[in-house]
Each structure stands twice: as C-alpha cells, then as structure tokens.
C-alpha atoms as a PDB file:
ATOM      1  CA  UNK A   1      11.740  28.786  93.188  1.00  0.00           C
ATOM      2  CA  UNK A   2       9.361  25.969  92.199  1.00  0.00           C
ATOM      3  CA  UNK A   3       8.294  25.960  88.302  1.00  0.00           C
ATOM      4  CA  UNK A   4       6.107  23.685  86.597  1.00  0.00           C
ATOM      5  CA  UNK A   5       7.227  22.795  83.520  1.00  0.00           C
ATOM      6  CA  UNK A   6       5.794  22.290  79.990  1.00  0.00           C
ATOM      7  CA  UNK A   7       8.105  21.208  76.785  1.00  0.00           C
ATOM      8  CA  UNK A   8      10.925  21.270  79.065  1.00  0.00           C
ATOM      9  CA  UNK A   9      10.981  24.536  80.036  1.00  0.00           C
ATOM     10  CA  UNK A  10       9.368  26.383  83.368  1.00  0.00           C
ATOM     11  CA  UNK A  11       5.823  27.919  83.062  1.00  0.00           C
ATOM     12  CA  UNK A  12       5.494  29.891  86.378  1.00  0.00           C
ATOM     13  CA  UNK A  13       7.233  30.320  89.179  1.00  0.00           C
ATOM     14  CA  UNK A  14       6.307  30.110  92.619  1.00  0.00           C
ATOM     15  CA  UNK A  15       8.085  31.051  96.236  1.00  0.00           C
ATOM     16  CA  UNK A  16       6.624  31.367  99.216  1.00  0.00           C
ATOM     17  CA  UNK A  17       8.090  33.662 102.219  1.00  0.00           C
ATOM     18  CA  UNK A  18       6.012  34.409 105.432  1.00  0.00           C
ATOM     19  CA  UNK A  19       4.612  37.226 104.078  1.00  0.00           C
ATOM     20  CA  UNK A  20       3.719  36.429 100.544  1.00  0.00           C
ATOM     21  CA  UNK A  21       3.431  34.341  97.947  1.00  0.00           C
ATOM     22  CA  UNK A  22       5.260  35.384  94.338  1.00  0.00           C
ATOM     23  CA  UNK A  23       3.800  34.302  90.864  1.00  0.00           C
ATOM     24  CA  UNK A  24       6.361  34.795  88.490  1.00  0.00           C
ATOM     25  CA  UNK A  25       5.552  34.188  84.814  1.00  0.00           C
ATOM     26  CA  UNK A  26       9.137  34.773  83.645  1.00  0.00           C
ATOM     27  CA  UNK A  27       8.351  38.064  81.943  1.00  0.00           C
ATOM     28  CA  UNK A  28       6.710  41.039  82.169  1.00  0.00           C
ATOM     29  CA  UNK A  29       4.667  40.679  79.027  1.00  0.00           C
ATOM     30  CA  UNK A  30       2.026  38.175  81.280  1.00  0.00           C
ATOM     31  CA  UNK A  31       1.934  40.849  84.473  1.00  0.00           C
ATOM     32  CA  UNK A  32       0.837  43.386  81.729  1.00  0.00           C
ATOM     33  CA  UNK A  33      -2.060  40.982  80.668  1.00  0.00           C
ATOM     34  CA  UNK A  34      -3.482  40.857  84.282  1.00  0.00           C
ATOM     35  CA  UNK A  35      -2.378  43.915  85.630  1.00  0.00           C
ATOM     36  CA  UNK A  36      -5.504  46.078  85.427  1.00  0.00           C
ATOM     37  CA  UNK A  37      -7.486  43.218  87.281  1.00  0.00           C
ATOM     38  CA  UNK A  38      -4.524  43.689  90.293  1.00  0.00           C
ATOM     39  CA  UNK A  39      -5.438  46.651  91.617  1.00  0.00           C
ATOM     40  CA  UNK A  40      -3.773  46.959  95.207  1.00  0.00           C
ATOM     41  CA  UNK A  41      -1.648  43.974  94.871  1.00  0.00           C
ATOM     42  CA  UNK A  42       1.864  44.417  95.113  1.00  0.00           C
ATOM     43  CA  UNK A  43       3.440  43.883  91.479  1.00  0.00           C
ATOM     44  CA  UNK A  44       6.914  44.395  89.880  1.00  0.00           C
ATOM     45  CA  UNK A  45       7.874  43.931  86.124  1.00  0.00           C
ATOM     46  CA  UNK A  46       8.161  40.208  86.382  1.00  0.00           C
ATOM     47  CA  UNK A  47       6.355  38.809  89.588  1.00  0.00           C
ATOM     48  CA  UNK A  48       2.496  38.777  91.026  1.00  0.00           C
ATOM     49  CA  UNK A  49       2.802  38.842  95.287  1.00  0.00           C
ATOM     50  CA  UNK A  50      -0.638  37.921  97.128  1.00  0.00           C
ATOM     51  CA  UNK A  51      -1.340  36.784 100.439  1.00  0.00           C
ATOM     52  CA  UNK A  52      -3.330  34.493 102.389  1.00  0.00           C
ATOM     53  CA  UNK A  53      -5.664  36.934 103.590  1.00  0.00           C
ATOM     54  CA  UNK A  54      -5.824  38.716 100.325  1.00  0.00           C
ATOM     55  CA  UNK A  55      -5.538  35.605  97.496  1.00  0.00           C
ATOM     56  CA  UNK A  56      -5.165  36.372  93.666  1.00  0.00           C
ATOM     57  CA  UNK A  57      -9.007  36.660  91.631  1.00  0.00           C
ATOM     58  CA  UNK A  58     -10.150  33.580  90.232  1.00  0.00           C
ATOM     59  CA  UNK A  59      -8.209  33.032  86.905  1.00  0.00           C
ATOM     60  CA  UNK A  60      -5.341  35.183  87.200  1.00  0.00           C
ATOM     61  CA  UNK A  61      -3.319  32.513  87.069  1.00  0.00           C
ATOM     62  CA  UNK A  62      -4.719  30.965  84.187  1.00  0.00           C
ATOM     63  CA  UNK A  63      -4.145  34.056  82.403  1.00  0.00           C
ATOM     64  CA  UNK A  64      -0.686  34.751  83.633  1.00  0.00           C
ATOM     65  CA  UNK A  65      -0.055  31.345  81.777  1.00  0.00           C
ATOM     66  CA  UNK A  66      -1.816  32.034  78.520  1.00  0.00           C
ATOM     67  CA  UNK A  67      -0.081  35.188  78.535  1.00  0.00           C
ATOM     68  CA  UNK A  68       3.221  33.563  79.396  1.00  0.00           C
ATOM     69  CA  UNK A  69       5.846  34.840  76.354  1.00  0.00           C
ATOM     70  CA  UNK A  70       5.744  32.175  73.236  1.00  0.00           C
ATOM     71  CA  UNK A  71       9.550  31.288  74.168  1.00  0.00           C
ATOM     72  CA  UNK A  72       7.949  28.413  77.022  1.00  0.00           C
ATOM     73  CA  UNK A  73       6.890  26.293  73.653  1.00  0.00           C
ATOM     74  CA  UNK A  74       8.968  23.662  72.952  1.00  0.00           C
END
C-alpha cells in the first residue's frame, strides 16, 4: 500500500485493485469525520473505496487527513 508520509510516519494509504481504489487513513476516527458526506460508498472501519466512475467529493480527502488520529505527528 502506498503512504505518503509526514514526520516520518504514513498519512494515508492508498491501493488500487481493478475495481476500486482504497483510502485508508489508518484509523477509524478520520472515516467517522467524513462518513455522513459518503453516502453509498462502500466503507469499513478503517478504509474509504471509490471508483472511477463514482470518485470521492471534492475534499474528502483533505478531511480524511485533518481528521487523521494525532499519533501521525512527529
């Protein structure tokens, strides 16, 4: 799984498999944050799926970050 990383530690990760694409923000505190804007998407405790056809809203991701559990500073 790719993972951009900040202070050393990974932010978000990201896999890609023919039929999705998983956002995974290493905890489910973040998926909370966004959930109600998800409606429809396919979402577990700790992972966002979208798809091509069907992308994530503008600033999900964004959010999933600022949301992203206080252990990532470093």
């Amino acid at each position: 799984m790719a993972a951009p990383r900040h202070g050393g530690r990974p932010l978000l990760g990201f896999r890609a498999t023919q039929e999705h694409v998983s956002v995974c923000p290493f905890g489910p505190e973040a998926v909370d944050a966004v959930r109600g804007r998800l409606t429809g998407f396919d979402l577990s405790k700790g992972a966002v799926r979208s798809t091509a056809d069907r992308p994530l809203p503008e600033g999900v991701v964004a959010d999933l970050v600022r949301h992203r559990p206080a252990g990532i500073t470093g």
